[in-house]
N, C-alpha and C. Protein backbone atom coordinates (compact mmCIF):
# COMPACT_ATOMS: atom_id res chain seq x y z
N UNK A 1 101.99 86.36 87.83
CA UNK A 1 101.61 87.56 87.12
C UNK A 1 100.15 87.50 86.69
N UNK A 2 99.91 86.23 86.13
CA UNK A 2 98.25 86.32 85.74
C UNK A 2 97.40 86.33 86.96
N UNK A 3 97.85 85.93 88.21
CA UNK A 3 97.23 85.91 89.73
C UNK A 3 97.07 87.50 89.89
N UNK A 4 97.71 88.55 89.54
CA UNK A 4 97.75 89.41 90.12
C UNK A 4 97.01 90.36 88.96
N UNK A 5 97.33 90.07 87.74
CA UNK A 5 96.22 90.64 87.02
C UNK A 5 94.94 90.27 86.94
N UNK A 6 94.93 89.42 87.58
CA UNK A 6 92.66 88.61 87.67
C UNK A 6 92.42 89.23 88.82
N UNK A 7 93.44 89.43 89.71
CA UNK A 7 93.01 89.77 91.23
C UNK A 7 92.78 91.17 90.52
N UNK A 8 93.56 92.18 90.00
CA UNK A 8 93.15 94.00 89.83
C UNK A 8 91.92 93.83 88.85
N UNK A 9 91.29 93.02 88.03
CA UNK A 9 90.31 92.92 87.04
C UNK A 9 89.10 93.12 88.18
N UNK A 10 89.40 91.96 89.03
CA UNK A 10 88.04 91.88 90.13
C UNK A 10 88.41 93.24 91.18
N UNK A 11 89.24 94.27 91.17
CA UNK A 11 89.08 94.90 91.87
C UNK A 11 89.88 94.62 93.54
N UNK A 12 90.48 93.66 93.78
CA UNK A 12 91.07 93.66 94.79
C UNK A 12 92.89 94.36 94.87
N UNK A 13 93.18 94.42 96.21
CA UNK A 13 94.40 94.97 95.86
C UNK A 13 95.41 93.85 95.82
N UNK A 14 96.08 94.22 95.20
CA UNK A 14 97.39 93.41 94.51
C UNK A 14 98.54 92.95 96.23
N UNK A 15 98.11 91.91 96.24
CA UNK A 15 99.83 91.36 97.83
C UNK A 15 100.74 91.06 97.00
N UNK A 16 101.65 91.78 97.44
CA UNK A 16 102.91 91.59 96.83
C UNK A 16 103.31 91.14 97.97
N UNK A 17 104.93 89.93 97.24
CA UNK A 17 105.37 89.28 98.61
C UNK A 17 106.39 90.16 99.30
N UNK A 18 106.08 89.81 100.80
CA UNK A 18 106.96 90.90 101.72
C UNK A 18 106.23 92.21 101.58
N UNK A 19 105.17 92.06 101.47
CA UNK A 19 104.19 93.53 101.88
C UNK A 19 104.24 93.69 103.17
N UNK A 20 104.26 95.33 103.11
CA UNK A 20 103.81 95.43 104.61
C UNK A 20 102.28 95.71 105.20
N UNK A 21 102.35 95.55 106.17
CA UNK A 21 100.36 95.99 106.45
C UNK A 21 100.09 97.18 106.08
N UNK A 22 101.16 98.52 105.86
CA UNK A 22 101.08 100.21 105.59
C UNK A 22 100.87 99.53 104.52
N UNK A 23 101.74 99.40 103.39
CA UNK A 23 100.84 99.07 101.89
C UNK A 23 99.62 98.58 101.75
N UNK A 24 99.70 97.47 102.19
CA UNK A 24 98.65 96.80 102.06
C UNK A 24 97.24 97.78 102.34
N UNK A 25 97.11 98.43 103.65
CA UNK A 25 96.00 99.14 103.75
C UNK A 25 95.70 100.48 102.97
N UNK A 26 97.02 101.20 102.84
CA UNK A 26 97.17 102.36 101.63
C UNK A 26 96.71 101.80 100.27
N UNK A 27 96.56 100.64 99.68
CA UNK A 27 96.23 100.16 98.22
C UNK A 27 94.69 99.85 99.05
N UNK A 28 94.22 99.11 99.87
CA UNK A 28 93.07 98.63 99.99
C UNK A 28 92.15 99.69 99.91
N UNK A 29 92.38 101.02 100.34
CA UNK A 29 91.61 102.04 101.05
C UNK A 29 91.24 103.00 99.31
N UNK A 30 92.13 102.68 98.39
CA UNK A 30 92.41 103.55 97.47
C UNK A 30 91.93 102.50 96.41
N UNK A 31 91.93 100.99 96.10
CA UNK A 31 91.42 100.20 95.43
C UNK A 31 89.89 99.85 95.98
N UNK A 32 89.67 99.74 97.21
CA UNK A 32 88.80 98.59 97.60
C UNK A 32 87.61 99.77 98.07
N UNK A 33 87.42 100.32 98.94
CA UNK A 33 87.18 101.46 100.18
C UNK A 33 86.64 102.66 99.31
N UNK A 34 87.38 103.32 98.90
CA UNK A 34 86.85 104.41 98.03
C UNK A 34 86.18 104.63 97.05
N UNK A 35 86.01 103.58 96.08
CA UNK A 35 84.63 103.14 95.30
C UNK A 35 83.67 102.43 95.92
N UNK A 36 83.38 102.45 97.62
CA UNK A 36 82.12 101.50 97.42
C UNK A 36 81.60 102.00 98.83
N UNK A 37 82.55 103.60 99.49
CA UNK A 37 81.62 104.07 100.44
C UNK A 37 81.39 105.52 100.56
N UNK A 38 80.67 105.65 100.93
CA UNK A 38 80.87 107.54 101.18
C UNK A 38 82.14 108.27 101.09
N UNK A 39 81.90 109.35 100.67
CA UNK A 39 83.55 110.16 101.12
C UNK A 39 83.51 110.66 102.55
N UNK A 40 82.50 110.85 103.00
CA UNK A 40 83.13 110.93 104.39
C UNK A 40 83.41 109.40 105.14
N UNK A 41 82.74 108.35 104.94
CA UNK A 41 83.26 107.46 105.80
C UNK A 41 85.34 107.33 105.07
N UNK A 42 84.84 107.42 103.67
CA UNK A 42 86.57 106.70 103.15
C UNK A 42 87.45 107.95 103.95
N UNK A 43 87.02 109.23 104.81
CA UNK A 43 88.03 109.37 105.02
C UNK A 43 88.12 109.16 106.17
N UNK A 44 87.05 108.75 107.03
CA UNK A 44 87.34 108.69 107.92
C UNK A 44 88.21 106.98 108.59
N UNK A 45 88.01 105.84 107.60
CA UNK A 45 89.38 105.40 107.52
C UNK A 45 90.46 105.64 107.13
N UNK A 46 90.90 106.43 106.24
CA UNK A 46 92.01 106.91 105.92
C UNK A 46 92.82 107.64 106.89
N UNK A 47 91.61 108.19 108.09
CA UNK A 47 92.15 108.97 108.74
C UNK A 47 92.72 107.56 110.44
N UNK A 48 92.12 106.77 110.09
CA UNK A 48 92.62 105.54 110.84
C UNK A 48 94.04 105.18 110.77
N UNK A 49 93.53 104.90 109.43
CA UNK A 49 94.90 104.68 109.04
C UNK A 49 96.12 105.27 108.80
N UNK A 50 95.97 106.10 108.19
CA UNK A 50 97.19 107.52 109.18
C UNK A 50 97.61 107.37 110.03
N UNK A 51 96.81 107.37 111.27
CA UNK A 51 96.89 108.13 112.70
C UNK A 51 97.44 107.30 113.35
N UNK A 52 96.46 105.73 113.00
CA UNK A 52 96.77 104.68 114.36
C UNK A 52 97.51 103.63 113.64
N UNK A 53 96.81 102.73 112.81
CA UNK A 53 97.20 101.36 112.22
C UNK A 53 98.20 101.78 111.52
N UNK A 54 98.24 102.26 110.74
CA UNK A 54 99.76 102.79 109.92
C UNK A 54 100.83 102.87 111.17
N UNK A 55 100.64 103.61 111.93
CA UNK A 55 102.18 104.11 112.48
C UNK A 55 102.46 102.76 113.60
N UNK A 56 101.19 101.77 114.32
CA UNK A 56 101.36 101.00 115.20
C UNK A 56 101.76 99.61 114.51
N UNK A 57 100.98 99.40 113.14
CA UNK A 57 101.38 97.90 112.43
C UNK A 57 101.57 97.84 111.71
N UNK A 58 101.65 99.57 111.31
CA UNK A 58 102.31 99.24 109.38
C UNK A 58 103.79 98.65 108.97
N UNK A 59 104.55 99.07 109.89
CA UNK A 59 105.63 98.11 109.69
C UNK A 59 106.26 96.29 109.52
N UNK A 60 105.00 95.85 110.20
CA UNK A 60 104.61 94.40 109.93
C UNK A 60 104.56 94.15 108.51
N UNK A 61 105.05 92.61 107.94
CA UNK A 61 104.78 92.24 107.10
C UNK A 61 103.03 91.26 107.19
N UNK A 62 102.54 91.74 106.13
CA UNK A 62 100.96 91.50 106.23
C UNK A 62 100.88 89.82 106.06
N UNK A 63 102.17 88.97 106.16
CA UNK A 63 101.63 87.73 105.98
C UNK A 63 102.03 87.26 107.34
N UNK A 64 102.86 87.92 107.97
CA UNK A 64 103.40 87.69 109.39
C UNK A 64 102.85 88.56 110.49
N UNK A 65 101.53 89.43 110.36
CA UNK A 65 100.96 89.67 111.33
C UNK A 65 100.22 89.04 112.17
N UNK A 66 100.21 89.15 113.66
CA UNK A 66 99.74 87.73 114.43
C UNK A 66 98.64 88.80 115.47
N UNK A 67 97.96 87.84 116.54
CA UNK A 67 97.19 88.04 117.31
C UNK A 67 98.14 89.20 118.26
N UNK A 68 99.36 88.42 118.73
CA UNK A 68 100.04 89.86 119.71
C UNK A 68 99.98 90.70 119.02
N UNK A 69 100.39 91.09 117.67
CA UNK A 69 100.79 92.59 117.13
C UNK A 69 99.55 93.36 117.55
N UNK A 70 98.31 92.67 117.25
CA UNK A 70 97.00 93.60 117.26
C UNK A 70 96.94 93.60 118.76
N UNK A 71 96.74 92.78 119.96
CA UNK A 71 96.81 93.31 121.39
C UNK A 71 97.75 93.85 121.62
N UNK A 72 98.81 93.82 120.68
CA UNK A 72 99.77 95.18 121.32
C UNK A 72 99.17 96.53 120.84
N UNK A 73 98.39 96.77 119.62
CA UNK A 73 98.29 97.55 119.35
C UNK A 73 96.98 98.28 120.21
N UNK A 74 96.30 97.43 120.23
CA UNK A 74 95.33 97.41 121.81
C UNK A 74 95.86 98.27 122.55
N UNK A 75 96.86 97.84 122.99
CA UNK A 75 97.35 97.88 124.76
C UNK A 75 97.81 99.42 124.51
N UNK A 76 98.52 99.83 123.33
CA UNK A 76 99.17 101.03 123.18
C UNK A 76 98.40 101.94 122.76
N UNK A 77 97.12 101.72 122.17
CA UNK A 77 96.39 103.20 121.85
C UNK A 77 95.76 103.05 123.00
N UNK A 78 95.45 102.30 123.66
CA UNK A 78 94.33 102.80 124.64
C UNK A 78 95.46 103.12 125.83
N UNK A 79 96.54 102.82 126.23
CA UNK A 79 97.39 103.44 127.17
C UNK A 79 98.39 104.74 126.86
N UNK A 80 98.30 105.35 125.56
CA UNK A 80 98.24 106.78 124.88
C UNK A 80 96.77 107.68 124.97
N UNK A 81 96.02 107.24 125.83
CA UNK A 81 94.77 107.67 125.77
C UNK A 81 93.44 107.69 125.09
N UNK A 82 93.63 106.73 123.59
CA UNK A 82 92.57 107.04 122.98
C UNK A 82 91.73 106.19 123.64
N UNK A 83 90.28 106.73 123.48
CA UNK A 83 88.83 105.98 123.80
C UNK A 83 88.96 104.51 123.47
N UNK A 84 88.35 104.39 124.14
CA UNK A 84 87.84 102.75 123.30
C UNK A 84 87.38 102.89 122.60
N UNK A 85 86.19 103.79 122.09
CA UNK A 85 85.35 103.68 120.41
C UNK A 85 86.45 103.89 119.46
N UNK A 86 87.47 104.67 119.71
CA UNK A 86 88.03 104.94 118.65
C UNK A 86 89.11 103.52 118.15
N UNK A 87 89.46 102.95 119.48
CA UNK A 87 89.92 102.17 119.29
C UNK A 87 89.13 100.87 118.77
N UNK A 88 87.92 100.51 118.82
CA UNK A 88 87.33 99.66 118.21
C UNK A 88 86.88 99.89 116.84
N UNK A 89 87.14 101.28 116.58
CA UNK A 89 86.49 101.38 115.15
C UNK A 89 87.71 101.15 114.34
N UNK A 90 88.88 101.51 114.76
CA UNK A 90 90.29 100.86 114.07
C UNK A 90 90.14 99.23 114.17
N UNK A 91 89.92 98.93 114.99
CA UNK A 91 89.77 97.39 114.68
C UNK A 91 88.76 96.67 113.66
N UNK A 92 87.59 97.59 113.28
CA UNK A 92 86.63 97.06 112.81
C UNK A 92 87.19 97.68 111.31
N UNK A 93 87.87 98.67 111.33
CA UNK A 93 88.68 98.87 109.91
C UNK A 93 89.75 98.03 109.11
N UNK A 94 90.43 97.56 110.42
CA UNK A 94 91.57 96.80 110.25
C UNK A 94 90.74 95.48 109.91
N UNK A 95 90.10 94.63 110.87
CA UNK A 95 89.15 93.75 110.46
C UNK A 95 88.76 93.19 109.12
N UNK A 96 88.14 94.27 108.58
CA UNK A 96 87.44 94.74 106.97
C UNK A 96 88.61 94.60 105.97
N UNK A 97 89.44 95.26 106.26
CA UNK A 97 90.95 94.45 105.36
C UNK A 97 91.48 93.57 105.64
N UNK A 98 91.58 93.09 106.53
CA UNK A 98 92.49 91.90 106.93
C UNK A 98 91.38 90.57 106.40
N UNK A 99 90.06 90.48 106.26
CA UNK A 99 89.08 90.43 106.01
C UNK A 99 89.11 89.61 104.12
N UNK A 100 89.06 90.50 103.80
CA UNK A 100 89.25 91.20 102.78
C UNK A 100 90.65 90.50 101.65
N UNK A 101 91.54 90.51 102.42
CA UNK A 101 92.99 90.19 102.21
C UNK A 101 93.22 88.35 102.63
N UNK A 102 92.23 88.35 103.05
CA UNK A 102 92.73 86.26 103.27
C UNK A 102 91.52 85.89 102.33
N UNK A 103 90.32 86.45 102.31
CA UNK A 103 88.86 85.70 101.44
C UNK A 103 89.31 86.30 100.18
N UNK A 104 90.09 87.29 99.34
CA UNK A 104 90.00 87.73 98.49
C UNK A 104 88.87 88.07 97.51
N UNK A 105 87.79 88.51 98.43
CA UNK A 105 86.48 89.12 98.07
C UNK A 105 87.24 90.53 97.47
């Protein structure tokens, strides 16, 4: 309990155990993300996260996400058609939290 209240003092988001990666990035984006960038960039992760990472890995638990989940998630937006930029800028979002979530910066 005191781990998790020093962690919201400094501003990070709270892991609860058995989180999933959808939480996890829905608190990061709304704790971490939205005080420290533009409103158009925060939405334009939000809108990431919506669209792609939410519906492809949010169901993962964020302490049991591995290297396949993300080349699967690879393999499936870009064989649903999206670009590669778009698909690398989800990675460089996902990145930034996942990031974020092991250094507890």
């Amino acid at each position: 309990m005191l781990e998790a209240r020093h962690e919201r003092e400094r501003g990070l988001p709270i892991v609860l155990k058995r989180q999933s990666v959808r939480q996890f990035l829905e608190r990061w984006l709304e704790q971490s993300v939205k005080t420290s960038v533009r409103p158009a960039t925060y939405q334009q992760y939000q809108q990431h996260v919506r669209l792609y990472l939410g519906p492809e890995l949010g169901r993962h638990e964020l302490a049991k996400l591995t290297a396949p989940h993300i080349q699967r998630f690879i393999n499936q937006c870009l064989d649903s058609g999206l670009s590669p930029r778009t698909v690398q800028l989800s990675l460089v979002i996902l990145r930034h939290a996942l990031d974020q979530a092991v250094s507890g910066i």
